[in-house]
ModelCIF file with pLDDT and N, C-alpha, C, O atoms, coordinates in Angstrom:
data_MODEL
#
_entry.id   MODEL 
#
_entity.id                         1 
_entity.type                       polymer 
_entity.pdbx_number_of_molecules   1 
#
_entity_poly.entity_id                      1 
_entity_poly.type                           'polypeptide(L)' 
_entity_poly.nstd_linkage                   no 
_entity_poly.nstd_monomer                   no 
_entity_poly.pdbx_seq_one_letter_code       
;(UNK)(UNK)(UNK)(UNK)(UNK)(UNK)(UNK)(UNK)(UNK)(UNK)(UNK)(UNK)(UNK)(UNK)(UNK)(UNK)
(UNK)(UNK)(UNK)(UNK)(UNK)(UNK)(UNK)(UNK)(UNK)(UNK)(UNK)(UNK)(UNK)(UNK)(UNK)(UNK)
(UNK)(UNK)(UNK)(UNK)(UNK)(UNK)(UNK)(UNK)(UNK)(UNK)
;
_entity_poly.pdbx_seq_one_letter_code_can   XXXXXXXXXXXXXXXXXXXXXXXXXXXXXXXXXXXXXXXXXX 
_entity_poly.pdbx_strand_id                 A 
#
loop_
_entity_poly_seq.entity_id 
_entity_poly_seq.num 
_entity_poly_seq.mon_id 
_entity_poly_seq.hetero 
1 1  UNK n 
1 2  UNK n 
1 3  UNK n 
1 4  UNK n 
1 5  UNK n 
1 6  UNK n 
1 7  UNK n 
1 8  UNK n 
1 9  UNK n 
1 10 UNK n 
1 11 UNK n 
1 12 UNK n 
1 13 UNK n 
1 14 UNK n 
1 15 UNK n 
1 16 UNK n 
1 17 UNK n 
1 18 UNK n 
1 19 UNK n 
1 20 UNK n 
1 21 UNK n 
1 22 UNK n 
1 23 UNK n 
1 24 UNK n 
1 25 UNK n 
1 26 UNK n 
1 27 UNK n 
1 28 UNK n 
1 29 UNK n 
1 30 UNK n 
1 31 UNK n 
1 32 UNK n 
1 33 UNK n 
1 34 UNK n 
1 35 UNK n 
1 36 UNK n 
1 37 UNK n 
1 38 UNK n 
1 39 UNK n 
1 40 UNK n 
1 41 UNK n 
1 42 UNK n 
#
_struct_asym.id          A 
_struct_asym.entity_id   1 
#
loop_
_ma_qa_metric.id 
_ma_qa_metric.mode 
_ma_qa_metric.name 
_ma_qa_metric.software_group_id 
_ma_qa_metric.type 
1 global pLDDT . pLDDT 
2 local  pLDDT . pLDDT 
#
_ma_qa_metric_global.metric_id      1 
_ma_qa_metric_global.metric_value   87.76 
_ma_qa_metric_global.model_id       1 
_ma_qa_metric_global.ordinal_id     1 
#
loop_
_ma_qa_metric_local.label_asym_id 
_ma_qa_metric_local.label_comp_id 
_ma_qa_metric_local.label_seq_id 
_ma_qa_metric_local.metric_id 
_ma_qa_metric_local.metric_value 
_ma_qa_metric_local.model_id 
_ma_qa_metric_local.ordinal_id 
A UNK 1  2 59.00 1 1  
A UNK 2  2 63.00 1 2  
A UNK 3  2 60.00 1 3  
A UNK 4  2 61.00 1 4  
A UNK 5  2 75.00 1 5  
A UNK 6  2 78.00 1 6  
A UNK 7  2 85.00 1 7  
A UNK 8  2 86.00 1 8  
A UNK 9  2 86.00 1 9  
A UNK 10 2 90.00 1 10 
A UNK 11 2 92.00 1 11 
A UNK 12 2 92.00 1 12 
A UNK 13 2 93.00 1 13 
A UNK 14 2 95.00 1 14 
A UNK 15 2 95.00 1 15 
A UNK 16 2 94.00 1 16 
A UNK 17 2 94.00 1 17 
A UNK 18 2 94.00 1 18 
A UNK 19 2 94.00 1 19 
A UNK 20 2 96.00 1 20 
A UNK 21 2 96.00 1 21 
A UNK 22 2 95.00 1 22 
A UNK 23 2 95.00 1 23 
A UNK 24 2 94.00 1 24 
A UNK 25 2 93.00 1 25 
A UNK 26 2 90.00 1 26 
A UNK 27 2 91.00 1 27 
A UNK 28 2 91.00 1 28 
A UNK 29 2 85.00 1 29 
A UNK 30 2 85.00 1 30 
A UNK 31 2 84.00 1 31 
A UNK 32 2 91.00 1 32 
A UNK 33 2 92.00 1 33 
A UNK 34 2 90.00 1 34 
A UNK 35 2 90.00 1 35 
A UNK 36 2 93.00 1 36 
A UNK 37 2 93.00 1 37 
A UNK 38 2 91.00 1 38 
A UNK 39 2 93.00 1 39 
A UNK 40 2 92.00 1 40 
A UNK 41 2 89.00 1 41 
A UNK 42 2 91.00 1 42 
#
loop_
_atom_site.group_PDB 
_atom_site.id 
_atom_site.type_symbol 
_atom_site.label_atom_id 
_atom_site.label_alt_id 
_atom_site.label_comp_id 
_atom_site.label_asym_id 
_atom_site.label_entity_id 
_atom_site.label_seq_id 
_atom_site.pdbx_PDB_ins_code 
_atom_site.Cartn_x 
_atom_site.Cartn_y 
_atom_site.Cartn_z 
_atom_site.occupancy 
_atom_site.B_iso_or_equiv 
_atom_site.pdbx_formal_charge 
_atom_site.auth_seq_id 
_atom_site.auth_comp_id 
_atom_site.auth_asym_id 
_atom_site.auth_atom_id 
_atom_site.pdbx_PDB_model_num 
ATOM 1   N N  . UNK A 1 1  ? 71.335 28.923 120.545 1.00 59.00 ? 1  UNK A N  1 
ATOM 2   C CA . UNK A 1 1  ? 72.425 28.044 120.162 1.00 59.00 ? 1  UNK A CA 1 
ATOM 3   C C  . UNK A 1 1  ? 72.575 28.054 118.649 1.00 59.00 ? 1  UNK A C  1 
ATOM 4   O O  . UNK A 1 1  ? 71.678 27.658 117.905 1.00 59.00 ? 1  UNK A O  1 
ATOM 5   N N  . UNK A 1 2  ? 73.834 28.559 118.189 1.00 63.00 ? 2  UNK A N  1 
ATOM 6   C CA . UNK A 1 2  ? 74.010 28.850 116.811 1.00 63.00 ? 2  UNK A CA 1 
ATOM 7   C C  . UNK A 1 2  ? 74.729 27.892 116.593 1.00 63.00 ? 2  UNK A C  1 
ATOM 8   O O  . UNK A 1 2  ? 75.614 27.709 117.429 1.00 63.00 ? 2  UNK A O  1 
ATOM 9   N N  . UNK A 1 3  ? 74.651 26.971 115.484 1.00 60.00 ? 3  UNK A N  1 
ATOM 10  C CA . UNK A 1 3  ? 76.061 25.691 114.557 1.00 60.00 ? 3  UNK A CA 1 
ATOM 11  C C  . UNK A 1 3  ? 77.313 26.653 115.018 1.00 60.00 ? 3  UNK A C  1 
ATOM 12  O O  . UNK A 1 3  ? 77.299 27.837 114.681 1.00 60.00 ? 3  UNK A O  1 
ATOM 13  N N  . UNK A 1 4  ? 78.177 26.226 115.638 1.00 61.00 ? 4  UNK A N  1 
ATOM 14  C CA . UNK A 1 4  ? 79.649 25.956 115.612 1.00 61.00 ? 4  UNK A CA 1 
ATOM 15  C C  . UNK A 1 4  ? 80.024 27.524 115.761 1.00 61.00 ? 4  UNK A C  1 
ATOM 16  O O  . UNK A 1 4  ? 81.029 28.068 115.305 1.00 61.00 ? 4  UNK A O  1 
ATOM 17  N N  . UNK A 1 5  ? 78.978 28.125 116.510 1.00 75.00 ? 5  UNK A N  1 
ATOM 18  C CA . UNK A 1 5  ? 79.572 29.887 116.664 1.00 75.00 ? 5  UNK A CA 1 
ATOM 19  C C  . UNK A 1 5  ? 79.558 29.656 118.315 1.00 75.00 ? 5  UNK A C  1 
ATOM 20  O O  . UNK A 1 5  ? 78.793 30.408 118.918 1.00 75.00 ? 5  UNK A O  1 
ATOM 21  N N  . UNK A 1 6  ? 80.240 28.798 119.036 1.00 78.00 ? 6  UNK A N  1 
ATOM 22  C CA . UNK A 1 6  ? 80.371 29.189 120.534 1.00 78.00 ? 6  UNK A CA 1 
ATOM 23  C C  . UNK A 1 6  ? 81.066 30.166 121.225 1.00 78.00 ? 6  UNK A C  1 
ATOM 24  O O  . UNK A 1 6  ? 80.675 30.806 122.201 1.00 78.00 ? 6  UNK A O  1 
ATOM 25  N N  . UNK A 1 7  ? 82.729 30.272 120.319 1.00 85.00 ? 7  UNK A N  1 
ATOM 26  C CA . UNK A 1 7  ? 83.464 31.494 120.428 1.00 85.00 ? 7  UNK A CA 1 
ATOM 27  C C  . UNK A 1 7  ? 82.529 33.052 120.348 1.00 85.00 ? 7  UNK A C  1 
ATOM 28  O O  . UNK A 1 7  ? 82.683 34.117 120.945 1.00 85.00 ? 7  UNK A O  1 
ATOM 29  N N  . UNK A 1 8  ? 81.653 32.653 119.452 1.00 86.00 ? 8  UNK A N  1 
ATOM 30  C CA . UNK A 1 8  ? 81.114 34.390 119.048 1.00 86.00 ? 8  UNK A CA 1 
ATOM 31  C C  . UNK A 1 8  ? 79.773 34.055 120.150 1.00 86.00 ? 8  UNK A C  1 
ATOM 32  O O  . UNK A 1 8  ? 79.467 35.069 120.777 1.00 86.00 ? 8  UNK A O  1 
ATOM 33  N N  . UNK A 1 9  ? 79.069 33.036 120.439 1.00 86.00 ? 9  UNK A N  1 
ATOM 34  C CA . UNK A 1 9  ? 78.209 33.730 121.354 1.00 86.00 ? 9  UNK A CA 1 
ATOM 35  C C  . UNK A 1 9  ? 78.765 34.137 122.619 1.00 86.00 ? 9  UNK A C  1 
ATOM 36  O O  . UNK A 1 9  ? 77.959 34.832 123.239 1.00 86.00 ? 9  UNK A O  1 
ATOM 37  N N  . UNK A 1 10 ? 80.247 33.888 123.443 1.00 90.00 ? 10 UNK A N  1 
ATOM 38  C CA . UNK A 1 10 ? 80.965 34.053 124.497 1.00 90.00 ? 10 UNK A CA 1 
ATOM 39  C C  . UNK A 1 10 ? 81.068 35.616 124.318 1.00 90.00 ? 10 UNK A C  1 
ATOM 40  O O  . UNK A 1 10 ? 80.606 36.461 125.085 1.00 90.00 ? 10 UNK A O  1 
ATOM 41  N N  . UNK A 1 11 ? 81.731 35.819 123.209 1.00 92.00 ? 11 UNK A N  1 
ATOM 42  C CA . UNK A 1 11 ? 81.922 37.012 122.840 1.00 92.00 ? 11 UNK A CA 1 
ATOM 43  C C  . UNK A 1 11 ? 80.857 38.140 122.838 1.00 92.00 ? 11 UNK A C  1 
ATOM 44  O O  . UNK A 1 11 ? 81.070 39.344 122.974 1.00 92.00 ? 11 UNK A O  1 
ATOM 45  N N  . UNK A 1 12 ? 79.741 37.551 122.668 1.00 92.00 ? 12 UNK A N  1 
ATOM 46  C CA . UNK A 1 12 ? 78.535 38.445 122.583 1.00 92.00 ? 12 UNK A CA 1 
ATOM 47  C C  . UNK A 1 12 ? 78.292 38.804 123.764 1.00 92.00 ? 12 UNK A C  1 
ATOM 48  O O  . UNK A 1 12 ? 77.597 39.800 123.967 1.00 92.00 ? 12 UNK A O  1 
ATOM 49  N N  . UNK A 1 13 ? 79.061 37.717 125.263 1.00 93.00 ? 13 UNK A N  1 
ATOM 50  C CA . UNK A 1 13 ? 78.319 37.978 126.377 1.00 93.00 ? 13 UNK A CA 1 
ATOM 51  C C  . UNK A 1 13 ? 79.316 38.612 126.794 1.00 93.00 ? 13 UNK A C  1 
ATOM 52  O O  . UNK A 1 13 ? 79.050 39.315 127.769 1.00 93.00 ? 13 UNK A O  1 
ATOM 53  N N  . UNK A 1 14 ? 80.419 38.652 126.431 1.00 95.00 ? 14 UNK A N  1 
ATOM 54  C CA . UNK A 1 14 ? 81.805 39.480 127.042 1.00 95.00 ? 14 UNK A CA 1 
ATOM 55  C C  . UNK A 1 14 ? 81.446 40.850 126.840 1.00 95.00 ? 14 UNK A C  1 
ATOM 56  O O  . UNK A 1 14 ? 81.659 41.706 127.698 1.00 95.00 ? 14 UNK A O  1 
ATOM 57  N N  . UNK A 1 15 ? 80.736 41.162 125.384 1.00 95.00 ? 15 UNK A N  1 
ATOM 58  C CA . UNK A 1 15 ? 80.603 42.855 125.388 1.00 95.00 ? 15 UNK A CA 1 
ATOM 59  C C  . UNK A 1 15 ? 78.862 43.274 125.553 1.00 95.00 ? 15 UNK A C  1 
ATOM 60  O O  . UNK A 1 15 ? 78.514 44.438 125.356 1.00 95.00 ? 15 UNK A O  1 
ATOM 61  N N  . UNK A 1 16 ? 77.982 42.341 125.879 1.00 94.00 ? 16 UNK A N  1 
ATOM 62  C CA . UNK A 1 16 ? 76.977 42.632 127.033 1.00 94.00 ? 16 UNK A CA 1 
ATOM 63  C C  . UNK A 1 16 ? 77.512 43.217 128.324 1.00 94.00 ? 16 UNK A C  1 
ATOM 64  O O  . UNK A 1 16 ? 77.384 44.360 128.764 1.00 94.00 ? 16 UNK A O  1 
ATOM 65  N N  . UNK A 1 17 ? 78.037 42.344 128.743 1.00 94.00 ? 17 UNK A N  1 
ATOM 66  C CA . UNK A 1 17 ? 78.879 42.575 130.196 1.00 94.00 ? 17 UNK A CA 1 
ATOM 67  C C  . UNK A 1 17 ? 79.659 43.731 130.439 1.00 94.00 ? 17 UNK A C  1 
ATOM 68  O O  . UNK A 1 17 ? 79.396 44.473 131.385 1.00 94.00 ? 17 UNK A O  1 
ATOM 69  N N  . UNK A 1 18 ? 80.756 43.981 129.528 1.00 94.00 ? 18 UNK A N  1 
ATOM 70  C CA . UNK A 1 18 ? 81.620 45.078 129.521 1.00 94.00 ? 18 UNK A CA 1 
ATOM 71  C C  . UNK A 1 18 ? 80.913 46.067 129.018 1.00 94.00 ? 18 UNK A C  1 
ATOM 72  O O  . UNK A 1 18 ? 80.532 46.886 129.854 1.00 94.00 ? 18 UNK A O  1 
ATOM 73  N N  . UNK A 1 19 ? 80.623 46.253 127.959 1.00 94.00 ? 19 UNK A N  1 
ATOM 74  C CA . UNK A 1 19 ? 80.151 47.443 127.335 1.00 94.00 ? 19 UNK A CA 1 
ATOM 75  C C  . UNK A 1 19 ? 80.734 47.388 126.077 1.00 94.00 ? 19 UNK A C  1 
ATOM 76  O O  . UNK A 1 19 ? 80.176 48.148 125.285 1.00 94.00 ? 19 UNK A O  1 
ATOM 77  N N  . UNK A 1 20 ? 81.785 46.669 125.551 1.00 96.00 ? 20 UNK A N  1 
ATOM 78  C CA . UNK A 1 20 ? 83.084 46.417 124.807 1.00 96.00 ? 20 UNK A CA 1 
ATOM 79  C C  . UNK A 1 20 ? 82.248 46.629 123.512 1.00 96.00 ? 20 UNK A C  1 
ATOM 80  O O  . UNK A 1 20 ? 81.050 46.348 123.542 1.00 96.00 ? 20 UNK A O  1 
ATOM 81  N N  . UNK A 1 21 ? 82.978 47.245 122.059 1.00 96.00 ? 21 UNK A N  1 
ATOM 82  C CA . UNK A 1 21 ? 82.307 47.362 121.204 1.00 96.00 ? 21 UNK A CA 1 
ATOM 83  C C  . UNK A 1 21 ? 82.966 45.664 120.383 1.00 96.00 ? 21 UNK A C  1 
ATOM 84  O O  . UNK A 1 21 ? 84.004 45.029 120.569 1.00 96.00 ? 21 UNK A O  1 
ATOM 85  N N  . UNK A 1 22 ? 81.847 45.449 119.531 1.00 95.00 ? 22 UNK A N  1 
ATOM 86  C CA . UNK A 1 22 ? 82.600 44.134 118.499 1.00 95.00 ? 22 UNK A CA 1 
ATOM 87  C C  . UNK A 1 22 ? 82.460 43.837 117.485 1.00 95.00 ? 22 UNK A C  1 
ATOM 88  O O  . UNK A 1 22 ? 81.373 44.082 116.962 1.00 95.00 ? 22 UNK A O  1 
ATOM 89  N N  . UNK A 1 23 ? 83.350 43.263 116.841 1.00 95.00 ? 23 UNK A N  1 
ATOM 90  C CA . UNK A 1 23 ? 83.083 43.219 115.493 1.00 95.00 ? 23 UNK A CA 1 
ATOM 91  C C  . UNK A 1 23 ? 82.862 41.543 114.922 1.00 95.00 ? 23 UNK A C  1 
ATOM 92  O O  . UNK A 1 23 ? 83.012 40.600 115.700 1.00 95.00 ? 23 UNK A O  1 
ATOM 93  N N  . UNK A 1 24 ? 82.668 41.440 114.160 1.00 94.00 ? 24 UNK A N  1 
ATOM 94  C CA . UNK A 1 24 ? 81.641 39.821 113.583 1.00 94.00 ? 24 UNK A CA 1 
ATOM 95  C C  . UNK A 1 24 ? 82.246 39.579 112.338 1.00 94.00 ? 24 UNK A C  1 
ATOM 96  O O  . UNK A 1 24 ? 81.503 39.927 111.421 1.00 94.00 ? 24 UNK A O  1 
ATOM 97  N N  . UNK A 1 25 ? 83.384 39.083 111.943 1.00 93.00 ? 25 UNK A N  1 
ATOM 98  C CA . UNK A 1 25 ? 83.615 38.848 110.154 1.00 93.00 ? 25 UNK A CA 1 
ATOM 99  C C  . UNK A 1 25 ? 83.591 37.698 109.757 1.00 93.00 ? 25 UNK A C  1 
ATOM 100 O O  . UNK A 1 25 ? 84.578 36.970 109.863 1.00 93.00 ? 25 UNK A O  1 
ATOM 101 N N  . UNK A 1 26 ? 82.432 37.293 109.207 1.00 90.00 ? 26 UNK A N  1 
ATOM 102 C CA . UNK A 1 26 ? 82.003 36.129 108.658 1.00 90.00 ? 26 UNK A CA 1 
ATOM 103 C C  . UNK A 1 26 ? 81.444 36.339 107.027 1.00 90.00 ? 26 UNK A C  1 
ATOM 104 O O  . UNK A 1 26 ? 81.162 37.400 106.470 1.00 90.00 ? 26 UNK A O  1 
ATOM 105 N N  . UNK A 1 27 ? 81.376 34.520 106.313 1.00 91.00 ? 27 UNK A N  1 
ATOM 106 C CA . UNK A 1 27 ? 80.965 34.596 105.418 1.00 91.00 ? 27 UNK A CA 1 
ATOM 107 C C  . UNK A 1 27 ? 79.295 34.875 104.999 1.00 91.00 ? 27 UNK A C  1 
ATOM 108 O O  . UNK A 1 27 ? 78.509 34.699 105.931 1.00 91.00 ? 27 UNK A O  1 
ATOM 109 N N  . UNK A 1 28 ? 78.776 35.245 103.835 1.00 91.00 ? 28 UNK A N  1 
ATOM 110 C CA . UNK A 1 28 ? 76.828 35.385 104.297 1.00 91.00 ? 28 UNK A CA 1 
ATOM 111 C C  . UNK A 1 28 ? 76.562 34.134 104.950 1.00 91.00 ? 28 UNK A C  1 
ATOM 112 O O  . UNK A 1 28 ? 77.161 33.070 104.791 1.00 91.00 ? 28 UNK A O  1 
ATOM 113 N N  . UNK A 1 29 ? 75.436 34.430 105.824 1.00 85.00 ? 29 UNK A N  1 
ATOM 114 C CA . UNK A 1 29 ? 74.307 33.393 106.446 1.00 85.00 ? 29 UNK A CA 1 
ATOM 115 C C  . UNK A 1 29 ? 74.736 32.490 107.289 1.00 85.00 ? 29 UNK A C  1 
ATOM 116 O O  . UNK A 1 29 ? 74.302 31.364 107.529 1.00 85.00 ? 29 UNK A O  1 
ATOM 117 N N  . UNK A 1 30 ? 76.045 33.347 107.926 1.00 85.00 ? 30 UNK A N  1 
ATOM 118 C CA . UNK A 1 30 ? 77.073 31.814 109.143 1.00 85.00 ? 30 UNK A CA 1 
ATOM 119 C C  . UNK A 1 30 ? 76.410 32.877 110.903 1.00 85.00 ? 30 UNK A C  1 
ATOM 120 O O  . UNK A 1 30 ? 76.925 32.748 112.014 1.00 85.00 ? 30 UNK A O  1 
ATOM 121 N N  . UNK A 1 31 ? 75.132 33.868 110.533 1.00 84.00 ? 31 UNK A N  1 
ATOM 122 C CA . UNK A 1 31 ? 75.015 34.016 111.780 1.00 84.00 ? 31 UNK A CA 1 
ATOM 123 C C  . UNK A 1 31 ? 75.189 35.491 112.625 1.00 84.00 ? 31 UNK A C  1 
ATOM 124 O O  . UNK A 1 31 ? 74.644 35.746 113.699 1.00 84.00 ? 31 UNK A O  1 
ATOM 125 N N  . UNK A 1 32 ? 75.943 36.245 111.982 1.00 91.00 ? 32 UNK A N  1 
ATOM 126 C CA . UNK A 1 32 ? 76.496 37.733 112.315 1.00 91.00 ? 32 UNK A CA 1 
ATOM 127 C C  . UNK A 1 32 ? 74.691 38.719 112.619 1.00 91.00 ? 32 UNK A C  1 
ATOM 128 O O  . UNK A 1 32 ? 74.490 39.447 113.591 1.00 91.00 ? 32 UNK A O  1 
ATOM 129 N N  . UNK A 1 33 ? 73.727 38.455 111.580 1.00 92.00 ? 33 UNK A N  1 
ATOM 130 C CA . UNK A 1 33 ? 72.946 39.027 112.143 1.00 92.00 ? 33 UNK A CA 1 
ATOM 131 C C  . UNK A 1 33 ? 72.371 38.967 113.094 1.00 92.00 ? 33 UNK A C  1 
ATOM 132 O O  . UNK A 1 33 ? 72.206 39.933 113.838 1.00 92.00 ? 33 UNK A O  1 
ATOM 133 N N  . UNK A 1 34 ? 71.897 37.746 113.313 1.00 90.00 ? 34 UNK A N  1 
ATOM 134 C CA . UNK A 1 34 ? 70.810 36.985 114.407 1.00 90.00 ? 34 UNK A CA 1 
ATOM 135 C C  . UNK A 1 34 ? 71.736 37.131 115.906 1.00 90.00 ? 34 UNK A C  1 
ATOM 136 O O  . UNK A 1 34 ? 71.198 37.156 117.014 1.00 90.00 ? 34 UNK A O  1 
ATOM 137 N N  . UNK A 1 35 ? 73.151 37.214 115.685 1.00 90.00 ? 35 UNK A N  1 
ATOM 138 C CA . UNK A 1 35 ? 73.964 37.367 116.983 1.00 90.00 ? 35 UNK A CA 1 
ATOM 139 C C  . UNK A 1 35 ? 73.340 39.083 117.698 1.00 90.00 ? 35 UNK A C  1 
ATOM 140 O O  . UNK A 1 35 ? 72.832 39.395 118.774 1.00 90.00 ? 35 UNK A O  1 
ATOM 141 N N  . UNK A 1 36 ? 73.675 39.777 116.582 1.00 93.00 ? 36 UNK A N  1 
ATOM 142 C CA . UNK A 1 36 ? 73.775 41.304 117.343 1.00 93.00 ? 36 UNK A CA 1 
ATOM 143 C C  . UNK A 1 36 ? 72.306 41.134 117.805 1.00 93.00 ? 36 UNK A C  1 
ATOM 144 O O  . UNK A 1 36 ? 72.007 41.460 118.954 1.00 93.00 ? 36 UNK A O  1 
ATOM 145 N N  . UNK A 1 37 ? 71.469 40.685 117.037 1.00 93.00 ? 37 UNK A N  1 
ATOM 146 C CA . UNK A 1 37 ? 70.212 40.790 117.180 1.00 93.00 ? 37 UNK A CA 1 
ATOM 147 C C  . UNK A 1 37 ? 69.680 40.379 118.966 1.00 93.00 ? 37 UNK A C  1 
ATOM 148 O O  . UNK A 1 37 ? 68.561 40.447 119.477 1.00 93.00 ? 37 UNK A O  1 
ATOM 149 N N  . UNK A 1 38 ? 70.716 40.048 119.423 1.00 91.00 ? 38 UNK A N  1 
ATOM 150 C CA . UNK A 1 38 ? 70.349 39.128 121.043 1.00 91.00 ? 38 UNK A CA 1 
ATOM 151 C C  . UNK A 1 38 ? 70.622 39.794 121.779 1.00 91.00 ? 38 UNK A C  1 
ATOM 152 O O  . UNK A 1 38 ? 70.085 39.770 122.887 1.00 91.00 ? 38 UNK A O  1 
ATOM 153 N N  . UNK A 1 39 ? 71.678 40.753 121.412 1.00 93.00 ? 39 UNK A N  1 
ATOM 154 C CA . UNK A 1 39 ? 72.449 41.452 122.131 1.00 93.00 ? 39 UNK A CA 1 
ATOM 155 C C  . UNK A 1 39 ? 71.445 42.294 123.315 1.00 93.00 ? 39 UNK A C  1 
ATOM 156 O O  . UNK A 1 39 ? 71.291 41.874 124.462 1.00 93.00 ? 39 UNK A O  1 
ATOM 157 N N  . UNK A 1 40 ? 70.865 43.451 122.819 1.00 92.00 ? 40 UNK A N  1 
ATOM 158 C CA . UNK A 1 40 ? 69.736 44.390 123.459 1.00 92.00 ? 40 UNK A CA 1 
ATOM 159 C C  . UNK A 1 40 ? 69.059 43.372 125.120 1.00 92.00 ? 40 UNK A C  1 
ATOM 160 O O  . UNK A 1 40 ? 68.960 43.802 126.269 1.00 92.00 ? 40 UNK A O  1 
ATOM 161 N N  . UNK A 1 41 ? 68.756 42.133 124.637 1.00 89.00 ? 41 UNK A N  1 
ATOM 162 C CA . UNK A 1 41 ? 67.737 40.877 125.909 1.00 89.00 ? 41 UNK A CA 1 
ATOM 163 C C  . UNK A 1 41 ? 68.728 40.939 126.963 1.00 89.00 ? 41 UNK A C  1 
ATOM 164 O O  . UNK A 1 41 ? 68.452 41.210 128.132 1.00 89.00 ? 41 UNK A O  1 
ATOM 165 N N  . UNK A 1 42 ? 70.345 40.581 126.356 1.00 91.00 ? 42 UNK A N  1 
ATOM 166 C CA . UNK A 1 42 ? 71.349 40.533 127.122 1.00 91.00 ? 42 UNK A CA 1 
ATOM 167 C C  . UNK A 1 42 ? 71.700 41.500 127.940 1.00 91.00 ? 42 UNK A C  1 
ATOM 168 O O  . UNK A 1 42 ? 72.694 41.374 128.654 1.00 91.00 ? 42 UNK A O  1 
#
């Protein structure tokens, strides 16, 4: 559970699921790493 990124963890599970490639544009330290980083468990 990331502060106020619910849209992007949905998203993370949409292209687990699909295969879908994605992209993350945020400001530093709002989260973009630690997301992809989950991805692989998923």
């Amino acid at each position: 559970s990331l502060p106020g990124q619910d849209l992007a963890r949905q998203g993370l599970a949409i292209a687990a699921a699909g295969g879908h490639h994605l992209l993350l544009v945020g400001p530093p330290g709002c989260g973009k790493t630690v997301l992809a980083h989950q991805l692989p468990s998923l």
